[in-house]
N, C-alpha and C. Protein backbone atom coordinates (compact mmCIF):
# COMPACT_ATOMS: atom_id res chain seq x y z
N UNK A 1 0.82 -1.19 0.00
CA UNK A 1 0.00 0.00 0.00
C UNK A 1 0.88 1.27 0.00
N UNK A 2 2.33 1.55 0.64
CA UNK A 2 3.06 2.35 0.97
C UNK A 2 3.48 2.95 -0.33
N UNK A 3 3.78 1.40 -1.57
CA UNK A 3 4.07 2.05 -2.45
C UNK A 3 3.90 2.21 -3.55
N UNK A 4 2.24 1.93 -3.42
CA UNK A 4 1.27 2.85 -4.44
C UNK A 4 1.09 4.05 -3.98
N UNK A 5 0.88 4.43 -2.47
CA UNK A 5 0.83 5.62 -2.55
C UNK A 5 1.85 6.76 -2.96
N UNK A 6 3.41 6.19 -2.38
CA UNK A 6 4.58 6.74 -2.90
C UNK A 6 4.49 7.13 -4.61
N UNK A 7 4.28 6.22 -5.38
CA UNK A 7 3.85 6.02 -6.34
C UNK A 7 3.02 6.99 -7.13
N UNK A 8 2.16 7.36 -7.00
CA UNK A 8 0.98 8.40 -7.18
C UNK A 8 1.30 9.79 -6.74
N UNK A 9 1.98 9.56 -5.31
CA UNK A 9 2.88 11.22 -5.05
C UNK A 9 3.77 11.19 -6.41
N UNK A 10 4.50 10.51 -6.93
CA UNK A 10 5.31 10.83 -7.41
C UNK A 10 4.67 11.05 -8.99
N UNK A 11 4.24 10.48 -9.21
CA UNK A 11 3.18 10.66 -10.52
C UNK A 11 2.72 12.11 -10.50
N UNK A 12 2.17 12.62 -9.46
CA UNK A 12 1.83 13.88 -9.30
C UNK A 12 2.47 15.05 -9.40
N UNK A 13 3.64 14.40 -8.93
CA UNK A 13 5.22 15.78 -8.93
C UNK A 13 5.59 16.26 -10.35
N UNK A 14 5.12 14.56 -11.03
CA UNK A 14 5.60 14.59 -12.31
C UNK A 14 4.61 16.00 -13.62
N UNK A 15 3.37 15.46 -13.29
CA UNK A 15 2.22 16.24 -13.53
C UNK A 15 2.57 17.69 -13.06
N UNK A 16 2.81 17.75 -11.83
CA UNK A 16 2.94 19.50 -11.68
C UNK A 16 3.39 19.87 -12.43
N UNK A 17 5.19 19.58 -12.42
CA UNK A 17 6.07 20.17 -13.08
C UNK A 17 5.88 20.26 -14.98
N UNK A 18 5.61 19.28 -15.21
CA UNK A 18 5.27 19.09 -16.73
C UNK A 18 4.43 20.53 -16.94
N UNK A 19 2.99 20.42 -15.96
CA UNK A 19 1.96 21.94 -16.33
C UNK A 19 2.67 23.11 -15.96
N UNK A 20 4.11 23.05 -14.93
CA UNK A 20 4.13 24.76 -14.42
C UNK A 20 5.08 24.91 -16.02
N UNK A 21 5.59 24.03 -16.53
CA UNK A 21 6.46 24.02 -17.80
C UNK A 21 6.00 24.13 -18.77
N UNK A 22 4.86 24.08 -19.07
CA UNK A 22 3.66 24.17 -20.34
C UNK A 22 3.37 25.25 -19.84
N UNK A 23 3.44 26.19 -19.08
CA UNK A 23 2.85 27.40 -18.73
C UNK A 23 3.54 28.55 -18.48
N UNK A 24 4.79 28.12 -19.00
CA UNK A 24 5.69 29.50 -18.76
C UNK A 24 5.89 30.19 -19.98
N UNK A 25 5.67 31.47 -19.98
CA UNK A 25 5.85 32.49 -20.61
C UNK A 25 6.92 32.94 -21.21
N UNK A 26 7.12 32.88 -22.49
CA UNK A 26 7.98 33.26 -23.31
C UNK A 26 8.81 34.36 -23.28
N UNK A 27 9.89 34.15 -23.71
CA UNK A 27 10.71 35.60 -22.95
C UNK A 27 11.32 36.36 -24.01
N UNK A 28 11.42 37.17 -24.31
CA UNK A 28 11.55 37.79 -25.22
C UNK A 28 12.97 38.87 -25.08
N UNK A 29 14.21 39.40 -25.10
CA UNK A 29 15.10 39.75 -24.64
C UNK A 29 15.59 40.92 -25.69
N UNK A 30 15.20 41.99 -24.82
CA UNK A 30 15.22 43.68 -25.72
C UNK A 30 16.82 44.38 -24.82
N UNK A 31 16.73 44.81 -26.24
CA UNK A 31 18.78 45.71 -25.66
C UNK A 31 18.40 47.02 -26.40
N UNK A 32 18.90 48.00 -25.27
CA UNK A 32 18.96 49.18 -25.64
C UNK A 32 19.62 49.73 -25.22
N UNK A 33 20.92 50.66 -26.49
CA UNK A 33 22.28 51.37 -26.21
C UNK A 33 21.98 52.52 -26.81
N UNK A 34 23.53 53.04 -26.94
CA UNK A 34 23.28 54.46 -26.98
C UNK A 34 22.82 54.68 -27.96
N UNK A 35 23.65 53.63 -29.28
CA UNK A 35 22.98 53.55 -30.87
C UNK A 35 22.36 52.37 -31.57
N UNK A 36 21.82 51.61 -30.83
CA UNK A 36 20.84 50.69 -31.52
C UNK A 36 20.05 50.06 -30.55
N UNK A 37 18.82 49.75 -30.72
CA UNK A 37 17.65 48.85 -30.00
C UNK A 37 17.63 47.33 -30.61
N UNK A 38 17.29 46.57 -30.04
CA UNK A 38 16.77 45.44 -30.51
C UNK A 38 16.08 44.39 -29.66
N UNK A 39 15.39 43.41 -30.12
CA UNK A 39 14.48 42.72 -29.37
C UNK A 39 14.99 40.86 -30.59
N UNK A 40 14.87 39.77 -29.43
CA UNK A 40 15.81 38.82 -29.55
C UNK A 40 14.91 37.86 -28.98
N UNK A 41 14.83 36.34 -29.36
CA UNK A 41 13.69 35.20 -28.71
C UNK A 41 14.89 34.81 -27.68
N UNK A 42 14.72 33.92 -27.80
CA UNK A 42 15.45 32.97 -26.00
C UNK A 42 16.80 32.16 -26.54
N UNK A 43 16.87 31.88 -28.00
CA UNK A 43 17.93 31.55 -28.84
C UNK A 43 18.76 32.60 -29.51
N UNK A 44 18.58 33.78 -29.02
CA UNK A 44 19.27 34.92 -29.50
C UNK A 44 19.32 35.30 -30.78
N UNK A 45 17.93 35.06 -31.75
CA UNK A 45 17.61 35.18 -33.27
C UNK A 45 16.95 36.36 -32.87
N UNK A 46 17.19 37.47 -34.07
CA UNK A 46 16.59 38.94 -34.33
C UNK A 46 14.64 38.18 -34.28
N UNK A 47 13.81 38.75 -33.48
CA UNK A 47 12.47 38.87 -33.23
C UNK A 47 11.82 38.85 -34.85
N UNK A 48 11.20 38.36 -35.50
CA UNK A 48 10.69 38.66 -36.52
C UNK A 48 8.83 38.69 -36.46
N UNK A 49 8.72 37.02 -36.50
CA UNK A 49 7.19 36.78 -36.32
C UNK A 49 7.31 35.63 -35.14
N UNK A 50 5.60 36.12 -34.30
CA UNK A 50 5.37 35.67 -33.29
C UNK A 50 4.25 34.66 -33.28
N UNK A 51 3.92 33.51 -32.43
CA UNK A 51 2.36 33.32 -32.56
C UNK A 51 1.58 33.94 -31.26
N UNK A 52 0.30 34.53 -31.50
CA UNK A 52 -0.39 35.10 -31.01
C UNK A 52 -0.25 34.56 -28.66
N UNK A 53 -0.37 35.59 -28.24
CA UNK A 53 -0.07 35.11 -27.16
C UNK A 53 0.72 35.70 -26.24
N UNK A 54 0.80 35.38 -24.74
CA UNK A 54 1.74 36.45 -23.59
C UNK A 54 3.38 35.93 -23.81
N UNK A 55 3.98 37.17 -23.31
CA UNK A 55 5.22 37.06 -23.77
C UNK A 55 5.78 37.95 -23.00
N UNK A 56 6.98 37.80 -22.18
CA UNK A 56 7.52 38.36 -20.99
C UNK A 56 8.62 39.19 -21.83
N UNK A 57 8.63 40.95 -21.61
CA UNK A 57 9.62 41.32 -22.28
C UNK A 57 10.88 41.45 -21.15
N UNK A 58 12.37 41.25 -21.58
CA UNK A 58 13.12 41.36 -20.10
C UNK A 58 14.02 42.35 -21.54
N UNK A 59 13.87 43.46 -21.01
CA UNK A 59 14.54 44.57 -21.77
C UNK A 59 15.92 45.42 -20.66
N UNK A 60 16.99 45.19 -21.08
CA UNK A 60 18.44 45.80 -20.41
C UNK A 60 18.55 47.33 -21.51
N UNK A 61 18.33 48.43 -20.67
CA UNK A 61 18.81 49.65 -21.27
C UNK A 61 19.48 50.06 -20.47
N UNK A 62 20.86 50.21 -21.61
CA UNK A 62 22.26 51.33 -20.96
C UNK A 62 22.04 52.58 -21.61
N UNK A 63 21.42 53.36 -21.93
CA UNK A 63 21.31 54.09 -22.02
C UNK A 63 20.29 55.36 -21.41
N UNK A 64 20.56 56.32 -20.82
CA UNK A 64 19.98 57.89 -20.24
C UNK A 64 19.13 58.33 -21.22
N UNK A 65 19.57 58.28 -22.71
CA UNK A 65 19.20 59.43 -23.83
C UNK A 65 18.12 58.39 -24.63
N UNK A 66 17.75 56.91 -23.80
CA UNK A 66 16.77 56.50 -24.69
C UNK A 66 15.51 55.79 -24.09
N UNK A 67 14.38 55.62 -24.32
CA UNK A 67 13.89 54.46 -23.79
C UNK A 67 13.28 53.38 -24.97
N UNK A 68 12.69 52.11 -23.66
CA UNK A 68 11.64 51.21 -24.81
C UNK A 68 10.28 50.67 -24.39
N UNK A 69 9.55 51.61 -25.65
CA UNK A 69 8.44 51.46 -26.11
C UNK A 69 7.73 50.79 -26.95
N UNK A 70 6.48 50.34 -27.08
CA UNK A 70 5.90 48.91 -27.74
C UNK A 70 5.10 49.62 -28.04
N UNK A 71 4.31 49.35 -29.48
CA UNK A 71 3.34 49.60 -29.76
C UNK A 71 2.62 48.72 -31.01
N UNK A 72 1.15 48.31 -30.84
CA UNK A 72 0.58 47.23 -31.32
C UNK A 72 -0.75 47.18 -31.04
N UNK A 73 -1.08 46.25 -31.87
CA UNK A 73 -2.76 46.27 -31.38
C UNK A 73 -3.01 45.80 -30.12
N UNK A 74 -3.89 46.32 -29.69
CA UNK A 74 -4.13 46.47 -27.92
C UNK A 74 -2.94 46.62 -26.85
N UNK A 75 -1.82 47.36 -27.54
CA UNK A 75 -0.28 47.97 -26.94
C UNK A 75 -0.37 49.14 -27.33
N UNK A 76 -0.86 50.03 -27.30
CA UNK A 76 -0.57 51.52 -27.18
C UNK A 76 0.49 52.13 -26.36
N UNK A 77 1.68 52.80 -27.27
CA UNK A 77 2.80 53.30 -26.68
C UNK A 77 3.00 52.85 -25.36
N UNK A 78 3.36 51.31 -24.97
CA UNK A 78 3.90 50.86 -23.62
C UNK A 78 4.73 50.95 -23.36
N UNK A 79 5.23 52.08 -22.54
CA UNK A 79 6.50 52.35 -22.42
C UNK A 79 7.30 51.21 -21.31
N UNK A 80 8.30 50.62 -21.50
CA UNK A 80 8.63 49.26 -20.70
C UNK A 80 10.43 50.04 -20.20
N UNK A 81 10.93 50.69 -20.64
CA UNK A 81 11.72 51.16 -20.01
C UNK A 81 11.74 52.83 -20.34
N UNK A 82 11.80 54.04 -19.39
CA UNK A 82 12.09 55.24 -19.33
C UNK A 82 13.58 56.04 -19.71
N UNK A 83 12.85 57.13 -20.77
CA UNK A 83 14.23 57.79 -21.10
C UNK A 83 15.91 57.94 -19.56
N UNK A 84 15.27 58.42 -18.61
CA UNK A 84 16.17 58.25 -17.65
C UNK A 84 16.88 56.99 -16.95
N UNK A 85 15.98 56.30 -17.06
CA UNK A 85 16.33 54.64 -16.70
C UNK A 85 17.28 53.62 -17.00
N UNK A 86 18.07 53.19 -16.50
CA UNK A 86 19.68 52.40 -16.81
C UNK A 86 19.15 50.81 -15.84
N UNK A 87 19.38 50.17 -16.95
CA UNK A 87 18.94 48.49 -16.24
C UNK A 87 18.37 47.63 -16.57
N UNK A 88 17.88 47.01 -16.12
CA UNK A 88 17.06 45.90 -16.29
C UNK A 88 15.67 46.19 -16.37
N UNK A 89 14.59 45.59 -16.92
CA UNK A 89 13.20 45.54 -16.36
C UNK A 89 12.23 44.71 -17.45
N UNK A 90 10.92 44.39 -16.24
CA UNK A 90 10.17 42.82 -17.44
C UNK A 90 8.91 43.56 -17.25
N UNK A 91 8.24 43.30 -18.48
CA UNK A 91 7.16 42.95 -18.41
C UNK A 91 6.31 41.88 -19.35
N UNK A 92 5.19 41.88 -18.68
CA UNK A 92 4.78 40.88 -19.05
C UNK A 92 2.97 41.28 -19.91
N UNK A 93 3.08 40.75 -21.34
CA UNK A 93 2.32 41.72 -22.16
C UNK A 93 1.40 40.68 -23.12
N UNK A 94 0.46 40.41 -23.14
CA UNK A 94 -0.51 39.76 -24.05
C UNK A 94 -0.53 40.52 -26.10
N UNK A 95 0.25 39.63 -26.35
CA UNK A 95 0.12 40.24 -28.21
C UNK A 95 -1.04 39.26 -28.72
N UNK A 96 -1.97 40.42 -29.38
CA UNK A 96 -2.39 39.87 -30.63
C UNK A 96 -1.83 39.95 -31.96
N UNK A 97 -2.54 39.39 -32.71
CA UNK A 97 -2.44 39.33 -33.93
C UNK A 97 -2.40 40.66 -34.64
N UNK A 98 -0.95 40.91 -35.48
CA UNK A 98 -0.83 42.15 -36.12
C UNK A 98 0.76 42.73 -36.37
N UNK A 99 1.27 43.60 -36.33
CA UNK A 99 2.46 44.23 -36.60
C UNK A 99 2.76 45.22 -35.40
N UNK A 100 3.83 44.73 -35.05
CA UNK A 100 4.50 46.13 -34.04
C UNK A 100 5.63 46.84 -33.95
N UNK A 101 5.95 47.45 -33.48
CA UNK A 101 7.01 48.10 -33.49
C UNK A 101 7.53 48.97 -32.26
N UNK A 102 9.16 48.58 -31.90
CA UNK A 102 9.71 49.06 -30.76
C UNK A 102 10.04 49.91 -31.54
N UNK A 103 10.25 51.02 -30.37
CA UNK A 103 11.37 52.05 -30.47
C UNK A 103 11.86 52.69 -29.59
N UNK A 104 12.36 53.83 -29.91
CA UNK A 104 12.85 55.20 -28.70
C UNK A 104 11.60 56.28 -28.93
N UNK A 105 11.02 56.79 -28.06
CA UNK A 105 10.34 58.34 -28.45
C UNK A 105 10.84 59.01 -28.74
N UNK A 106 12.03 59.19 -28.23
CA UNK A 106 12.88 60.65 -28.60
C UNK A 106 14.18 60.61 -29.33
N UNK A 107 14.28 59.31 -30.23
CA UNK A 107 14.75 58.98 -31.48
C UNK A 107 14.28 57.78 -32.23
N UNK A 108 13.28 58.50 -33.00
CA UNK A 108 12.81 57.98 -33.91
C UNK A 108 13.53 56.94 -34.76
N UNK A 109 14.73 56.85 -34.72
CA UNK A 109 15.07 56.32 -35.86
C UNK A 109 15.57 55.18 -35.10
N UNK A 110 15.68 54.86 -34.17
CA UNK A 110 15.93 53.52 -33.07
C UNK A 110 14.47 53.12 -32.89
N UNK A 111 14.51 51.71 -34.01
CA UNK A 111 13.22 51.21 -34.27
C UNK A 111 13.66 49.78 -34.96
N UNK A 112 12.16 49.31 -34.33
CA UNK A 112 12.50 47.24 -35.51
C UNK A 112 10.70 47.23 -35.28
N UNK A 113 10.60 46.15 -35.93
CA UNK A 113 9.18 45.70 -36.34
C UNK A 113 9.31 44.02 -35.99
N UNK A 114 8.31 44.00 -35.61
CA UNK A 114 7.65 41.91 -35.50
C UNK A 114 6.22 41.93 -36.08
N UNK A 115 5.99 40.85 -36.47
CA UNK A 115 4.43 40.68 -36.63
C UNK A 115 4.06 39.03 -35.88
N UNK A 116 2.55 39.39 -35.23
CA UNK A 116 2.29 38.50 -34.52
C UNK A 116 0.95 37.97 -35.46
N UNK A 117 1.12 36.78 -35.75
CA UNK A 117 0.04 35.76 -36.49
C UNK A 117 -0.97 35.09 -35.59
């Protein structure tokens, strides 16, 4: 009896872990310097297309003179790191289906695009 029940605990451990692992959120890895932005999957390939769905941004800006901002359908200018801001920071953001685009506000020309299917 001891070790069916052992048995079934352990079956269960197995089950947790399998669902907390089917349930983790994709991470998405944004760099921002003094002269270029970019956003990167978990294999370190340039972001292109996504499938629809939450997606953890973990964005590192060294830079004072920039920040990063998202914008997309149901993402209106989310700003995820501040022009003054040096560091690290996540968030965590539901994409639909459509085209987006990071950038800087206050240089326009520090910008990339993804599209989410």
């Amino acid at each position: 009896m001891r070790i069916r029940i052992a048995a079934l605990v352990a079956v269960g451990a197995l089950v947790a872990v399998g669902l907390a692992s089917a349930m983790t959120v994709p991470k998405l890895k944004g760099n921002l310097t003094s002269g270029s932005i970019s956003l990167k999957n978990s294999k370190g390939k340039t972001v292109k297309l996504l499938k629809a769905g939450k997606y953890t941004f973990v964005v590192k800006d060294s830079a004072t003179i920039h920040n990063f901002t998202l914008d997309g359908p149901g993402v209106k200018d989310k700003e995820i790191t501040g022009t003054s801001f040096t560091g690290t920071k996540s968030k965590t953001l539901k994409l639909k289906k459509g085209t987006y685009e990071f950038y800087c506000t206050i240089h326009p020309d520090l910008e990339g695009k993804f599209k989410v299917k």
